[in-house]
Every structure is written in C-alpha cells, then in structure tokens.
N, C-alpha and C. Protein backbone atom coordinates (compact mmCIF):
# COMPACT_ATOMS: atom_id res chain seq x y z
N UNK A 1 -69.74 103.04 -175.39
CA UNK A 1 -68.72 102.05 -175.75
C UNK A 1 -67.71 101.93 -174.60
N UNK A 2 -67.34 100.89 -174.31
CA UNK A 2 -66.81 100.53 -172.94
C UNK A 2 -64.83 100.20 -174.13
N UNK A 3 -64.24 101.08 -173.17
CA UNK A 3 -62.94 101.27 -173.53
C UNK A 3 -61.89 100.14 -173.92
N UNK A 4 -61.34 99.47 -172.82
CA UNK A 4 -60.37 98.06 -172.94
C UNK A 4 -61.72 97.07 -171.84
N UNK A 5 -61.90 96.38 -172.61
CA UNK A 5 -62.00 95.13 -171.95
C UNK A 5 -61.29 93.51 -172.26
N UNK A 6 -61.80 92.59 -171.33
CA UNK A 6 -60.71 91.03 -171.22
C UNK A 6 -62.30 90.35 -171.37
N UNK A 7 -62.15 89.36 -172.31
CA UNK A 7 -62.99 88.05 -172.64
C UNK A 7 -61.98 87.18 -171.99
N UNK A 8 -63.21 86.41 -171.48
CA UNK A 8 -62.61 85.05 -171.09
C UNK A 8 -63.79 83.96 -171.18
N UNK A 9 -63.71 83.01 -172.17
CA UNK A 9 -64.38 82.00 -172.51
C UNK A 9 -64.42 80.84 -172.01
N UNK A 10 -64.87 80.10 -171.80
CA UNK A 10 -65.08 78.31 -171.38
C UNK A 10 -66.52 77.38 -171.34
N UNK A 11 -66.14 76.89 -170.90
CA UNK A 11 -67.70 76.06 -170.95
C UNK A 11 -68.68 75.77 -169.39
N UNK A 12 -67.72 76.55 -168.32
CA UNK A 12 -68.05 76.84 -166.75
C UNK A 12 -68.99 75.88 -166.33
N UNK A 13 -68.80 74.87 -166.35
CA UNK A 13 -69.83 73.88 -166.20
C UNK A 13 -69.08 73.02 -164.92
N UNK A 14 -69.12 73.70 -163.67
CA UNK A 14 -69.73 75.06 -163.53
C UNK A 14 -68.33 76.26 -162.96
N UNK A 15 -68.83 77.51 -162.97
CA UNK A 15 -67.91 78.38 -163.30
C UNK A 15 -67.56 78.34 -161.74
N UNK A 16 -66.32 78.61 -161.16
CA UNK A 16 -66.08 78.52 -160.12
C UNK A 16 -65.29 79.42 -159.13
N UNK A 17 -64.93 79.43 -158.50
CA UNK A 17 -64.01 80.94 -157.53
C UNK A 17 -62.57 80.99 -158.30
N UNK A 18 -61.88 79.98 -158.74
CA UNK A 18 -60.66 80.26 -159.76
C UNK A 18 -60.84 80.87 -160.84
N UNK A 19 -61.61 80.77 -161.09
CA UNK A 19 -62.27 81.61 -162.21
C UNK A 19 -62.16 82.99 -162.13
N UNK A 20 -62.87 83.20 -161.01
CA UNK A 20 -63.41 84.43 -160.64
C UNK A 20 -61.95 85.53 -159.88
N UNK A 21 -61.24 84.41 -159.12
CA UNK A 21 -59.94 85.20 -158.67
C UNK A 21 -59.64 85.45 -159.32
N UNK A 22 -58.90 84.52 -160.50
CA UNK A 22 -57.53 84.68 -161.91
C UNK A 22 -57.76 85.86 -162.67
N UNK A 23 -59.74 86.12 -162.74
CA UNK A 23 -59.80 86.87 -163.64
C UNK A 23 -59.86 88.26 -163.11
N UNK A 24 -60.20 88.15 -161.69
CA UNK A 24 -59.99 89.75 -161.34
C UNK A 24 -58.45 90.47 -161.01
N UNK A 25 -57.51 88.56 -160.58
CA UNK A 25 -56.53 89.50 -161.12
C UNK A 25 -56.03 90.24 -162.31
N UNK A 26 -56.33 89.34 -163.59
CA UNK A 26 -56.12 90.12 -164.56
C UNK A 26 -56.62 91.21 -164.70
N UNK A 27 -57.64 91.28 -164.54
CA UNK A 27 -58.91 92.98 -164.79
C UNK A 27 -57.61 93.65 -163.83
N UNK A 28 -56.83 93.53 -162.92
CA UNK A 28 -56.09 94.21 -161.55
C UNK A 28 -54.86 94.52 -163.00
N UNK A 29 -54.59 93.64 -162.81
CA UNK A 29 -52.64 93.82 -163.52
C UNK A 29 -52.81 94.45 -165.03
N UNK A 30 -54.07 94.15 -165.74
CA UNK A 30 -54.08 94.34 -167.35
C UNK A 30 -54.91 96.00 -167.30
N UNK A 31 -55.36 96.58 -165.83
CA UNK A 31 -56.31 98.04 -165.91
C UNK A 31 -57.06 98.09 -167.08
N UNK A 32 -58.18 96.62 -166.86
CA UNK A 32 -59.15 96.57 -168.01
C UNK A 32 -60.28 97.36 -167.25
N UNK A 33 -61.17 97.87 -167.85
CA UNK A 33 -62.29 97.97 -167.65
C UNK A 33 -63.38 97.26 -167.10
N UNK A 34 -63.40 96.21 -168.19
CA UNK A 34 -64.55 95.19 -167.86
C UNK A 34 -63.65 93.71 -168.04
N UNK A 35 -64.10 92.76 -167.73
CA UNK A 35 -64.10 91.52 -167.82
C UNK A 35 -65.12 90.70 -168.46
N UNK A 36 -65.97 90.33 -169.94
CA UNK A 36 -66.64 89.53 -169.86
C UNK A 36 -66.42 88.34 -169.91
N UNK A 37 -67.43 87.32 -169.41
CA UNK A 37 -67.30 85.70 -169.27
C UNK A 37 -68.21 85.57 -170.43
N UNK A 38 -67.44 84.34 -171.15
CA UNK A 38 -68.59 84.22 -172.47
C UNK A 38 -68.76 82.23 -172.29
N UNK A 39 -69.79 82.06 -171.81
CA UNK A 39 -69.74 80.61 -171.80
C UNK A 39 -69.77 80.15 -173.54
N UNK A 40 -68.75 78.81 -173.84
CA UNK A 40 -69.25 79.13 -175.20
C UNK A 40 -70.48 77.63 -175.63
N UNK A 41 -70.70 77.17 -176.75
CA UNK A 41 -72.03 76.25 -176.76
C UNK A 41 -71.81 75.41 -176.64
N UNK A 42 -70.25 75.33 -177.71
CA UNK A 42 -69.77 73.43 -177.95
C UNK A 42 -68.10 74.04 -178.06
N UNK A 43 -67.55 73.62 -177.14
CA UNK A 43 -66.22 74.34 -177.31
C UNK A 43 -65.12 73.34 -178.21
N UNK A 44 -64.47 73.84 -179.26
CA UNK A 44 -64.19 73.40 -180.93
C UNK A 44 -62.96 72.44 -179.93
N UNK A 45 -62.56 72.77 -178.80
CA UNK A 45 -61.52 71.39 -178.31
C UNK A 45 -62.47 70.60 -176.97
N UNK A 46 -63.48 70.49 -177.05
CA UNK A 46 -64.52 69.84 -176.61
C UNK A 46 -65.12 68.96 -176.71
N UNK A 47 -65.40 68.75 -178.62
CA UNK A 47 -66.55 68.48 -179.36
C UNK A 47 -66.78 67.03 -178.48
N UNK A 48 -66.47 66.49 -177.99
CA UNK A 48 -66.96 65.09 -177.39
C UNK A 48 -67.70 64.91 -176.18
N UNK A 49 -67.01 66.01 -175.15
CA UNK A 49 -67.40 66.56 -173.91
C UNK A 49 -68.88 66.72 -173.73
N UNK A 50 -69.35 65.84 -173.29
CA UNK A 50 -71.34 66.27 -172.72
C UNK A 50 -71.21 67.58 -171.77
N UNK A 51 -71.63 68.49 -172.03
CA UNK A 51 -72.03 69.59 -170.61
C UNK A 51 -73.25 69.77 -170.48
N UNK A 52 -73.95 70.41 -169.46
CA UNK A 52 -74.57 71.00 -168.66
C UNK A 52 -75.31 71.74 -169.53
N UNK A 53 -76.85 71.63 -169.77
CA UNK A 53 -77.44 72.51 -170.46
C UNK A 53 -76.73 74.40 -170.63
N UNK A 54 -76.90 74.21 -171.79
CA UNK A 54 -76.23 76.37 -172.06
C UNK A 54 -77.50 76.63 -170.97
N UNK A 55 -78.67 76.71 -170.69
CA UNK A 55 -78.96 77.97 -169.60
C UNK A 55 -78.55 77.63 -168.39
N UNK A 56 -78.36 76.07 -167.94
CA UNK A 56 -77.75 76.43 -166.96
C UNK A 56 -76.38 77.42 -166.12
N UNK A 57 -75.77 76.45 -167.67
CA UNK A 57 -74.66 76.98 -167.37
C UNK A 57 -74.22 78.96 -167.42
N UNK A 58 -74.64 79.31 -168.33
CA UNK A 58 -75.25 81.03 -168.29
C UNK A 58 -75.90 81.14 -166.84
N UNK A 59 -76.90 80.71 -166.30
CA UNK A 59 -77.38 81.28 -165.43
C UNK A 59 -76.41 81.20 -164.31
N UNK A 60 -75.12 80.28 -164.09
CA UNK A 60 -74.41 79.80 -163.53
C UNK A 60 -73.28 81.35 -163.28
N UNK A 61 -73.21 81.35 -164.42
CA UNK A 61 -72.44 82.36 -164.52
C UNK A 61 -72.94 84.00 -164.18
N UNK A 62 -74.38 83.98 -164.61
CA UNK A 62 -74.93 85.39 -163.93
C UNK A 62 -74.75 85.44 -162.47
N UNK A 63 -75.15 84.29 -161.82
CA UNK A 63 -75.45 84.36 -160.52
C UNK A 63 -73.84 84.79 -159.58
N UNK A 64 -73.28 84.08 -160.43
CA UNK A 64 -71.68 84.27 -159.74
C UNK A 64 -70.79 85.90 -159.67
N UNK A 65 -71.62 86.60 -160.51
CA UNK A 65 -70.87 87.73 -160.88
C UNK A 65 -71.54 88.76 -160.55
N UNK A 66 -73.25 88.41 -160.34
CA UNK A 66 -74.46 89.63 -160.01
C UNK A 66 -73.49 90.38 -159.17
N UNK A 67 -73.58 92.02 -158.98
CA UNK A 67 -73.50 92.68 -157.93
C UNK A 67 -71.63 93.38 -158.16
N UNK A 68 -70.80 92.40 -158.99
CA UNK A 68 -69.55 92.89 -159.44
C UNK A 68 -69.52 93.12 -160.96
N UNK A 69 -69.77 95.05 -160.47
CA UNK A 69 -69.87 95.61 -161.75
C UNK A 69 -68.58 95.47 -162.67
N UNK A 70 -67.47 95.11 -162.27
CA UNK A 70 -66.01 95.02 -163.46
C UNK A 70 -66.51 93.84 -164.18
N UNK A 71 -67.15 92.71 -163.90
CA UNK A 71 -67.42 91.29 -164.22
C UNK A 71 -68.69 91.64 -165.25
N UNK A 72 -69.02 91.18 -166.11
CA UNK A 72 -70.31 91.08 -166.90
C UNK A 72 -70.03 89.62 -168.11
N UNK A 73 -71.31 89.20 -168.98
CA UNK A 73 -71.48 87.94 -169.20
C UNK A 73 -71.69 88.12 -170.73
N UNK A 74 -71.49 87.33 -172.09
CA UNK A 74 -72.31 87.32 -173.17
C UNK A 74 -73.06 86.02 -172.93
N UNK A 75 -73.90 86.33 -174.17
CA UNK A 75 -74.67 85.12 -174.21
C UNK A 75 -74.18 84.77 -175.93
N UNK A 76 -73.61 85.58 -176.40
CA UNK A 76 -73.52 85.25 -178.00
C UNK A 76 -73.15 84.15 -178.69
N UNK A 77 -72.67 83.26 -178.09
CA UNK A 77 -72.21 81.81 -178.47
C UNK A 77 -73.44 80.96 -178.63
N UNK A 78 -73.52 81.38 -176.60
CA UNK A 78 -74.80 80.38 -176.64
C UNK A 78 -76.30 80.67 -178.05
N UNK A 79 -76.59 81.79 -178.00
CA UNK A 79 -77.13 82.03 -178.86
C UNK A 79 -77.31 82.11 -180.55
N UNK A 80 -75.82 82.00 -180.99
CA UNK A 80 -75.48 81.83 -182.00
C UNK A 80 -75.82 80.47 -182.38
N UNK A 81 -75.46 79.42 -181.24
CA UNK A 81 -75.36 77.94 -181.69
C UNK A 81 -74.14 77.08 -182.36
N UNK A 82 -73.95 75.98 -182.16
CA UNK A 82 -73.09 75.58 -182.88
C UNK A 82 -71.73 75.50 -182.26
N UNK A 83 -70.82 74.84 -182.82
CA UNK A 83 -69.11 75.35 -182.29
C UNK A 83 -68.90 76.93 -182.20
N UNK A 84 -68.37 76.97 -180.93
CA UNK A 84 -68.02 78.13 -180.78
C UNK A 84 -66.56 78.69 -180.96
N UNK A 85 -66.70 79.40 -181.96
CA UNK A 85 -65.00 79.73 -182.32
C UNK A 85 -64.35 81.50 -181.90
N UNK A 86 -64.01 81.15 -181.08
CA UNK A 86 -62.98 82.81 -180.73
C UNK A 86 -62.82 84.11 -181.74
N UNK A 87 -62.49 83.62 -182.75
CA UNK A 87 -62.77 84.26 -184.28
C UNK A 87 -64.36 85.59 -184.23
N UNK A 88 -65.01 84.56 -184.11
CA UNK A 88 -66.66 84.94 -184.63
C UNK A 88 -67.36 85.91 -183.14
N UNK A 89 -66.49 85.86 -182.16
CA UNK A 89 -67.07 86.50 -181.25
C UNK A 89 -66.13 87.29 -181.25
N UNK A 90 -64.88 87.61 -181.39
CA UNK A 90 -63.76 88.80 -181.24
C UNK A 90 -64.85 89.63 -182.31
N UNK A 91 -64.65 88.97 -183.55
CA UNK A 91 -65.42 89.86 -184.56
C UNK A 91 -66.57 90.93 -183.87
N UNK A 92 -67.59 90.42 -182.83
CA UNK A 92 -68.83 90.77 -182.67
C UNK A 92 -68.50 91.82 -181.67
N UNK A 93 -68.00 91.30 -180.93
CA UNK A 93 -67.51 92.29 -179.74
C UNK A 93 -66.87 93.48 -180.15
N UNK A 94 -66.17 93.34 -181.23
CA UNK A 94 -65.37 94.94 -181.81
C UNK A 94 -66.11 95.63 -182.09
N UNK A 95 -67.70 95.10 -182.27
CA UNK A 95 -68.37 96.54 -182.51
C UNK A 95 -68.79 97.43 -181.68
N UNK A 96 -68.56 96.56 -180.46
CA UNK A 96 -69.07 97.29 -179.27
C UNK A 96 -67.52 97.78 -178.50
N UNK A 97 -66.63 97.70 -178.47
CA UNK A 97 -65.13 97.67 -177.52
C UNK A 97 -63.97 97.83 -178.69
N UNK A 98 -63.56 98.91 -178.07
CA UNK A 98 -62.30 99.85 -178.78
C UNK A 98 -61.15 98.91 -178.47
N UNK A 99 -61.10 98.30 -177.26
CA UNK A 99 -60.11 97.22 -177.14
C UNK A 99 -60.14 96.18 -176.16
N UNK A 100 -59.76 94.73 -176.93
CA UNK A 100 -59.87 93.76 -176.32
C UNK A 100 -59.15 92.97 -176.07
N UNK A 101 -58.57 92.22 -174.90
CA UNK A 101 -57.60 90.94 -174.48
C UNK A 101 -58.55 89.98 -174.36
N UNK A 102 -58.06 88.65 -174.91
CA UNK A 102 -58.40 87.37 -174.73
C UNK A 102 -57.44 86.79 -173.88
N UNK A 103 -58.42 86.48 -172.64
CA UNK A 103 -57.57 85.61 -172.00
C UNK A 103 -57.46 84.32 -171.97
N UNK A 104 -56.53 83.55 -171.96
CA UNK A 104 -56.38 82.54 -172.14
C UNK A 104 -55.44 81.58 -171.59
N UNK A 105 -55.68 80.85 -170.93
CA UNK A 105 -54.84 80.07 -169.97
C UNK A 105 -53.62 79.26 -170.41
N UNK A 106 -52.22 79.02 -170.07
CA UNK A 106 -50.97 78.58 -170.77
C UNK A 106 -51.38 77.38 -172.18
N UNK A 107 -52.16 76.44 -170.83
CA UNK A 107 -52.06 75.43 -171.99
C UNK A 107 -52.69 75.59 -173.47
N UNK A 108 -53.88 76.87 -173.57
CA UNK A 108 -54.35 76.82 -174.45
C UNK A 108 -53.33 77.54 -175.61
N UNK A 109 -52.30 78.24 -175.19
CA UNK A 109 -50.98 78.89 -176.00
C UNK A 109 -50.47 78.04 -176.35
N UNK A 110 -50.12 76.71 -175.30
CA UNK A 110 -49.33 75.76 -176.10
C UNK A 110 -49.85 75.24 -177.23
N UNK A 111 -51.70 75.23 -177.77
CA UNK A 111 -52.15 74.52 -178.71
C UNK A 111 -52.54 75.93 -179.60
N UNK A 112 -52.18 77.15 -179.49
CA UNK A 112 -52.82 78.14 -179.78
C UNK A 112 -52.60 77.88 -181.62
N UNK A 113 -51.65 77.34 -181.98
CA UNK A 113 -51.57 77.37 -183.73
C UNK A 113 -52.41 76.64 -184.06
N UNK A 114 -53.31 75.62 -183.34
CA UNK A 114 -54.20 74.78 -184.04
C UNK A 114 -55.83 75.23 -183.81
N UNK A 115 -55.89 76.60 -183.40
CA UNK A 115 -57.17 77.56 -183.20
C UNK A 115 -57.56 77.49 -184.68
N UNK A 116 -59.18 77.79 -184.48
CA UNK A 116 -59.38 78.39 -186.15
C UNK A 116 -58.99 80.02 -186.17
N UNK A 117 -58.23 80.07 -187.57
CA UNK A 117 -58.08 81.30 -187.66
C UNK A 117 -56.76 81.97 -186.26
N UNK A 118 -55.71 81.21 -186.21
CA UNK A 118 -55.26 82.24 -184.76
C UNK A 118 -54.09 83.44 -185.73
N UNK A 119 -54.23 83.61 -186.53
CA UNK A 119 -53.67 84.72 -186.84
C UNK A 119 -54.16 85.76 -187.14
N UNK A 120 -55.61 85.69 -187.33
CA UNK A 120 -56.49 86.79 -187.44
C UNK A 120 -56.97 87.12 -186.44
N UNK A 121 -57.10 86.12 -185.27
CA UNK A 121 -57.20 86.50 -183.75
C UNK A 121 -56.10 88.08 -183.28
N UNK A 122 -55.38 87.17 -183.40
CA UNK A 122 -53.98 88.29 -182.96
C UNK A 122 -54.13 89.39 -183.32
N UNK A 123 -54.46 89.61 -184.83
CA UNK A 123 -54.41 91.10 -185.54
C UNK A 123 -55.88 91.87 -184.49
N UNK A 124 -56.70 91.09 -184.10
CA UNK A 124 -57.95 92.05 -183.22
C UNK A 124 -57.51 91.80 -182.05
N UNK A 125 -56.99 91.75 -181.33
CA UNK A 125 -56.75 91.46 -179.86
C UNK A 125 -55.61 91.14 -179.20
N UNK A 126 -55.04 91.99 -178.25
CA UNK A 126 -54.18 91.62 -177.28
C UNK A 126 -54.21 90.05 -176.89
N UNK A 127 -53.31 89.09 -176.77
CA UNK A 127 -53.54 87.83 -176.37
C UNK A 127 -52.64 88.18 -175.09
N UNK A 128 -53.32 87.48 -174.09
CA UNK A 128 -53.21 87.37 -172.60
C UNK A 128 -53.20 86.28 -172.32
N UNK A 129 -51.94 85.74 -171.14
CA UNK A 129 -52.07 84.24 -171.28
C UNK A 129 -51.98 84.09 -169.57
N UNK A 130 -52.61 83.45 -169.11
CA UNK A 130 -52.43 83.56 -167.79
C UNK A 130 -51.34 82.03 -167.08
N UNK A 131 -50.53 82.24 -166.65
CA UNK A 131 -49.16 81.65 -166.64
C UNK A 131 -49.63 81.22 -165.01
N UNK A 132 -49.34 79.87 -164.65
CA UNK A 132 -49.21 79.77 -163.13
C UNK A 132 -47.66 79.32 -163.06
N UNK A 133 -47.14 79.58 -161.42
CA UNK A 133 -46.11 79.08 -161.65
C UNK A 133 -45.18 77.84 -161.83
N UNK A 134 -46.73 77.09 -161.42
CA UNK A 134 -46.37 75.54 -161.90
C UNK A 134 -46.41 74.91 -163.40
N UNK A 135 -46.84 76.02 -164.44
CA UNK A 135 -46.94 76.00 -166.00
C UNK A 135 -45.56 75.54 -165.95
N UNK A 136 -44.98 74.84 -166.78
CA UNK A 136 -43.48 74.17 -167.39
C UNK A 136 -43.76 74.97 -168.43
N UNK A 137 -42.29 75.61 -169.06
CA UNK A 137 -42.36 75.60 -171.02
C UNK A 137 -42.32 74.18 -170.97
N UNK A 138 -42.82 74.26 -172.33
CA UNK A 138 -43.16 73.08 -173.26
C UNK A 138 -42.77 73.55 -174.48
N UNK A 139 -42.93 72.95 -175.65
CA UNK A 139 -42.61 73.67 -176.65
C UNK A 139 -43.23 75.01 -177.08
N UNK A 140 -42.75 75.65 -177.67
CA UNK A 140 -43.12 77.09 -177.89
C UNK A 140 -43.49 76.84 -179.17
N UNK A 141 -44.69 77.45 -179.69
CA UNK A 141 -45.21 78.20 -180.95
C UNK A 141 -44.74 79.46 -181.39
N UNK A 142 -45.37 79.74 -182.21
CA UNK A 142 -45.07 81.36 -183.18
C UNK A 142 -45.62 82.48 -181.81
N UNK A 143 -46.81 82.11 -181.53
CA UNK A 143 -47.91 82.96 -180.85
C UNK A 143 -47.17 83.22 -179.39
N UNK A 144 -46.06 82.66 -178.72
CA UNK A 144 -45.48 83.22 -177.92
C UNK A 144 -45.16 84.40 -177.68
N UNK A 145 -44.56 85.03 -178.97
CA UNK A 145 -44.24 86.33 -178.78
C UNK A 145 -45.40 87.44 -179.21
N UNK A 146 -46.54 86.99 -179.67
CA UNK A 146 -47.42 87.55 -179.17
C UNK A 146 -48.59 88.28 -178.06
N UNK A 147 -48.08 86.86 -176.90
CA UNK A 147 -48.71 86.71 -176.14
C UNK A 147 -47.72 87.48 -174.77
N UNK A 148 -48.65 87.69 -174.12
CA UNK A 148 -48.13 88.86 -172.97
C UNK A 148 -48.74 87.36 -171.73
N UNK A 149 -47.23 87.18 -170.84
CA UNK A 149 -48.04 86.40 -170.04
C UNK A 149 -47.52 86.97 -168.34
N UNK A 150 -48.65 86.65 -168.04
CA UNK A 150 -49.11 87.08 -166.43
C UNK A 150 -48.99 86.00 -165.48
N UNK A 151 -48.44 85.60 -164.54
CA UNK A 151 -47.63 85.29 -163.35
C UNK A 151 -49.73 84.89 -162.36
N UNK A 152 -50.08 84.61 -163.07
CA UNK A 152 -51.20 84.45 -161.80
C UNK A 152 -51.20 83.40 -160.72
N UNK A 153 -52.53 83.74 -159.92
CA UNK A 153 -52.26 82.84 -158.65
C UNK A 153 -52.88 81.87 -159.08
N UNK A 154 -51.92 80.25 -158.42
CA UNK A 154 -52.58 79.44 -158.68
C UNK A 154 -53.47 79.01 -157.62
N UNK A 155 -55.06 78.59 -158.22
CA UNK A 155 -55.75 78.40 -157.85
C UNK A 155 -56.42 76.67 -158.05
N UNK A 156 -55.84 75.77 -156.80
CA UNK A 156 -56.67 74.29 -157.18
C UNK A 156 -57.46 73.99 -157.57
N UNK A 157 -58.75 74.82 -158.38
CA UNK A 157 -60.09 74.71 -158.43
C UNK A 157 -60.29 73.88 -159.70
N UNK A 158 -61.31 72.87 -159.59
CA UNK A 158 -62.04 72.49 -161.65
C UNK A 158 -62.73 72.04 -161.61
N UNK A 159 -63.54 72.73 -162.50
CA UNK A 159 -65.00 72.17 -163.28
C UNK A 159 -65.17 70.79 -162.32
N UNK A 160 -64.22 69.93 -163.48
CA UNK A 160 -64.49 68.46 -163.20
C UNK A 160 -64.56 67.76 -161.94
N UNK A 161 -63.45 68.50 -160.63
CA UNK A 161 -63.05 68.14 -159.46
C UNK A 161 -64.83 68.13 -158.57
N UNK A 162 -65.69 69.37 -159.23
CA UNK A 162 -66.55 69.87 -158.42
C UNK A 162 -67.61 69.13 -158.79
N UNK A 163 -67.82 68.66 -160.44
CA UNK A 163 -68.56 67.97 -160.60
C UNK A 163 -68.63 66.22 -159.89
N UNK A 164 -67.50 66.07 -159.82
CA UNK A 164 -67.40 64.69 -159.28
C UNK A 164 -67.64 64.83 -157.67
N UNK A 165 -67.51 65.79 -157.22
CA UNK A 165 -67.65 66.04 -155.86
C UNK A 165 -69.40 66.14 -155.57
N UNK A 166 -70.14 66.73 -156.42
CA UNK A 166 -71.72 66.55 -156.53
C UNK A 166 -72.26 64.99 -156.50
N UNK A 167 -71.78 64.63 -157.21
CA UNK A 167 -72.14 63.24 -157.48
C UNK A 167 -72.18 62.34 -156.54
N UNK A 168 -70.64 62.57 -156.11
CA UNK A 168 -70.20 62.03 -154.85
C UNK A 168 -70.77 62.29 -153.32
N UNK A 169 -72.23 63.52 -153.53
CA UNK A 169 -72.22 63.70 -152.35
C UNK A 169 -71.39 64.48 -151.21
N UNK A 170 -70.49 64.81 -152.07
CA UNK A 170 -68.87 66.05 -150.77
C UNK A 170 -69.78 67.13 -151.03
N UNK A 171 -69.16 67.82 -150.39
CA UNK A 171 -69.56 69.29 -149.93
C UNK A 171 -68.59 70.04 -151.53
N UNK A 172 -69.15 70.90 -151.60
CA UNK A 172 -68.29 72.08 -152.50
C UNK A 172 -68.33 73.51 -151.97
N UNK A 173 -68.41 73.43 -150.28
CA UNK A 173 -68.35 75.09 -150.06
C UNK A 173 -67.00 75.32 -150.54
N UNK A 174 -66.88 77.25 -150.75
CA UNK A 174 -65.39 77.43 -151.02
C UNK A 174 -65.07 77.21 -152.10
N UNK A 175 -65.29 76.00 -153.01
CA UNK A 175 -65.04 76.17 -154.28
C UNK A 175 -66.15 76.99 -155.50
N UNK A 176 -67.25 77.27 -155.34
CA UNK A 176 -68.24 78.26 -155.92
C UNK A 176 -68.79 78.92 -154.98
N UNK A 177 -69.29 80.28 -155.52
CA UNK A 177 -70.11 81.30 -155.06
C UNK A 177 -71.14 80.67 -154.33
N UNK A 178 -71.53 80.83 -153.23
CA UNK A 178 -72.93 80.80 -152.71
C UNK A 178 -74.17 80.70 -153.15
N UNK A 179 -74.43 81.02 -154.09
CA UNK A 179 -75.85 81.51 -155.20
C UNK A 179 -75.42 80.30 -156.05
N UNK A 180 -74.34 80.11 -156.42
CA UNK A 180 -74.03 78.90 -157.53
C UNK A 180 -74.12 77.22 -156.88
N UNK A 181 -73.46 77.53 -155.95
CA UNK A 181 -73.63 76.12 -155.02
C UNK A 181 -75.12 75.61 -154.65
N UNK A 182 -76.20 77.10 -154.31
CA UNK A 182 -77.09 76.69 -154.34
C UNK A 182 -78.23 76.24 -155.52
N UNK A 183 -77.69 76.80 -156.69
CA UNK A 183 -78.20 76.64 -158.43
C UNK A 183 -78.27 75.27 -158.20
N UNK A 184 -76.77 74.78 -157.93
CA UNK A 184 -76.20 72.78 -158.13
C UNK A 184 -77.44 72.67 -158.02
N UNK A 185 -77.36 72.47 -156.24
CA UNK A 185 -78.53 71.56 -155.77
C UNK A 185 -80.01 71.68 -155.88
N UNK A 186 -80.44 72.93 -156.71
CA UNK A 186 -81.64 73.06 -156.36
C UNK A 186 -82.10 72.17 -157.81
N UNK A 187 -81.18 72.43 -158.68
CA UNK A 187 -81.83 72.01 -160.15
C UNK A 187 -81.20 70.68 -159.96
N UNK A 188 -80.60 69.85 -159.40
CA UNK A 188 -80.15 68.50 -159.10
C UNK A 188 -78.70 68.30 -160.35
N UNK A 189 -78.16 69.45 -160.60
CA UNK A 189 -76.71 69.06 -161.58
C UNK A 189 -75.94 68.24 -161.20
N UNK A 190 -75.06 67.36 -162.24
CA UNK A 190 -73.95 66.16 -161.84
C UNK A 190 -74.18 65.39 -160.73
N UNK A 191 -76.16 65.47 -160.44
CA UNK A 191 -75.67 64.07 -159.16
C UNK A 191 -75.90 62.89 -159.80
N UNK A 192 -76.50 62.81 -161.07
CA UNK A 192 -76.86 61.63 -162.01
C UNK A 192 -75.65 60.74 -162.36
C-alpha cells in the first residue's frame, strides 16, 4: 500500500509538459509519494467536448511518464465507462492508499459546489488546488476553506493550443514529451 498519494484527473487530450511540471511540483511541496494521472472517459463538465479516443489518450499519458517512478497512471475511468465522476474513483483508490490529495486546478474550486457529491469528496481527501499567480479571487464557495492552495508555476501550455497547432501544421516541440509528440504524428491526431 503506497502511503500519501495526489490524483490528478483530465481528459489530456493530449497530456502535456504543464502538466507534468505543475504536478511534480506538487508531488515537491505536498511530500507525496506518488502522483497518479487518471485520464477520465467523458468528463461530467465536458459532456459536449469530442476527444481523442480513451486509448489514445492513456497511451498518451503512459508514454509521457514511462521511466518517472513518482508519476504513475489509472485506467479506472476509462474502464469503468461512462461519466466520470471524482466521487467513484476517490472511493476505489482508498482501497489501495492510506492517503489522498486531489488536485485540482483554481478554476475548478471556483465551480467546486456544483461537483457530484463535493462534500463527500472532502470527507476522503485532502483537496489541493493549484493557484497560479495570475488566478484572480472570484467569488468564493464553502470549499475554500477546505482547500489548501499552492502558489504554482505558471505554465502557458493547453490541450487545445496544441491541438490546433497539429492541425495547423506548427511544430509542438517543447510543449509535449518526445515519445508523445511522436504518438501525434504517427497515429495522425487533430490533423483532421
């Protein structure tokens, strides 16, 4: 049984070096153990959003992390099927991890009362919010003072910026792993 670890969920389509910094700072500042990335299937503030086949996007994410043992991956969403709700995987994971932070990026705090279930979240898990310093308050929820927030680096990186950059033909060195940049092009992602 692996001691404290940090989930961090999304739909990584595709997962990228901001990713990968933000979260090792946290694993740095929070002295987690592990870090897993949980891509999830259909993310419940998504539901409209087309992505990237789940194996790609999983394999997206293995390839990015192979070789950094603090980093590791679920597949339980994807496999479960369906909307993926934070709830149903905190649940799963407690059987394996004595303790867990969800990390979770400002804006998703600002919507955090309209989660399923975010009060039963809280009671299993440290909430971790990763704060840049260009985050504004906005209005505050209940879950503020729950939430422990961290000063991270901001990082220009997104999904979307990189996908449009495929399409477009730009280059994306620098913004993904090496192994991932080469996934894009070999399976032909977002040039359609």
């Amino acid at each position: 049984m692996i001691r404290r670890i940090g989930i961090l969920g999304g739909t990584f389509d595709p997962i990228h070096n901001g990713h990968l910094i933000t979260a090792r700072f946290v694993l740095e500042e929070r002295n987690l153990d592990k870090i897993i990335f949980i891509p999830c299937n259909i993310s419940p503030h998504k539901t409209e959003q087309l992505s990237s086949h789940p194996d790609h996007r999983l394999n997206m994410v293995k390839l990015s992390i192979e070789n950094l043992h603090y980093f590791d991956y679920s597949d339980y969403e994807l496999n479960k099927g369906n909307i993926s709700y934070s709830l149903d995987t905190i649940k799963h994971l407690k059987k394996y991890n004595e303790q867990i932070e969800l990390i979770i990026g400002y804006d998703n705090l600002l919507v955090f009362d309209k989660w399923n279930y975010p009060d039963e979240i809280v009671k299993l898990v440290s909430l971790i919010v990763m704060k840049r310093k260009t985050d504004i308050d906005e209005k505050r929820n209940r879950f503020f003072d729950n939430a422990i927030l961290l000063d991270t680096p901001t990082i220009e990186i997104s999904s979307t910026d990189i996908r449009n950059r495929v399409r477009n033909n730009q280059p994306i060195d620098f913004l993904v792993p090496e192994p991932v940049k080469s996934y894009i092009y070999k399976n032909r992602l977002y040039s359609s």
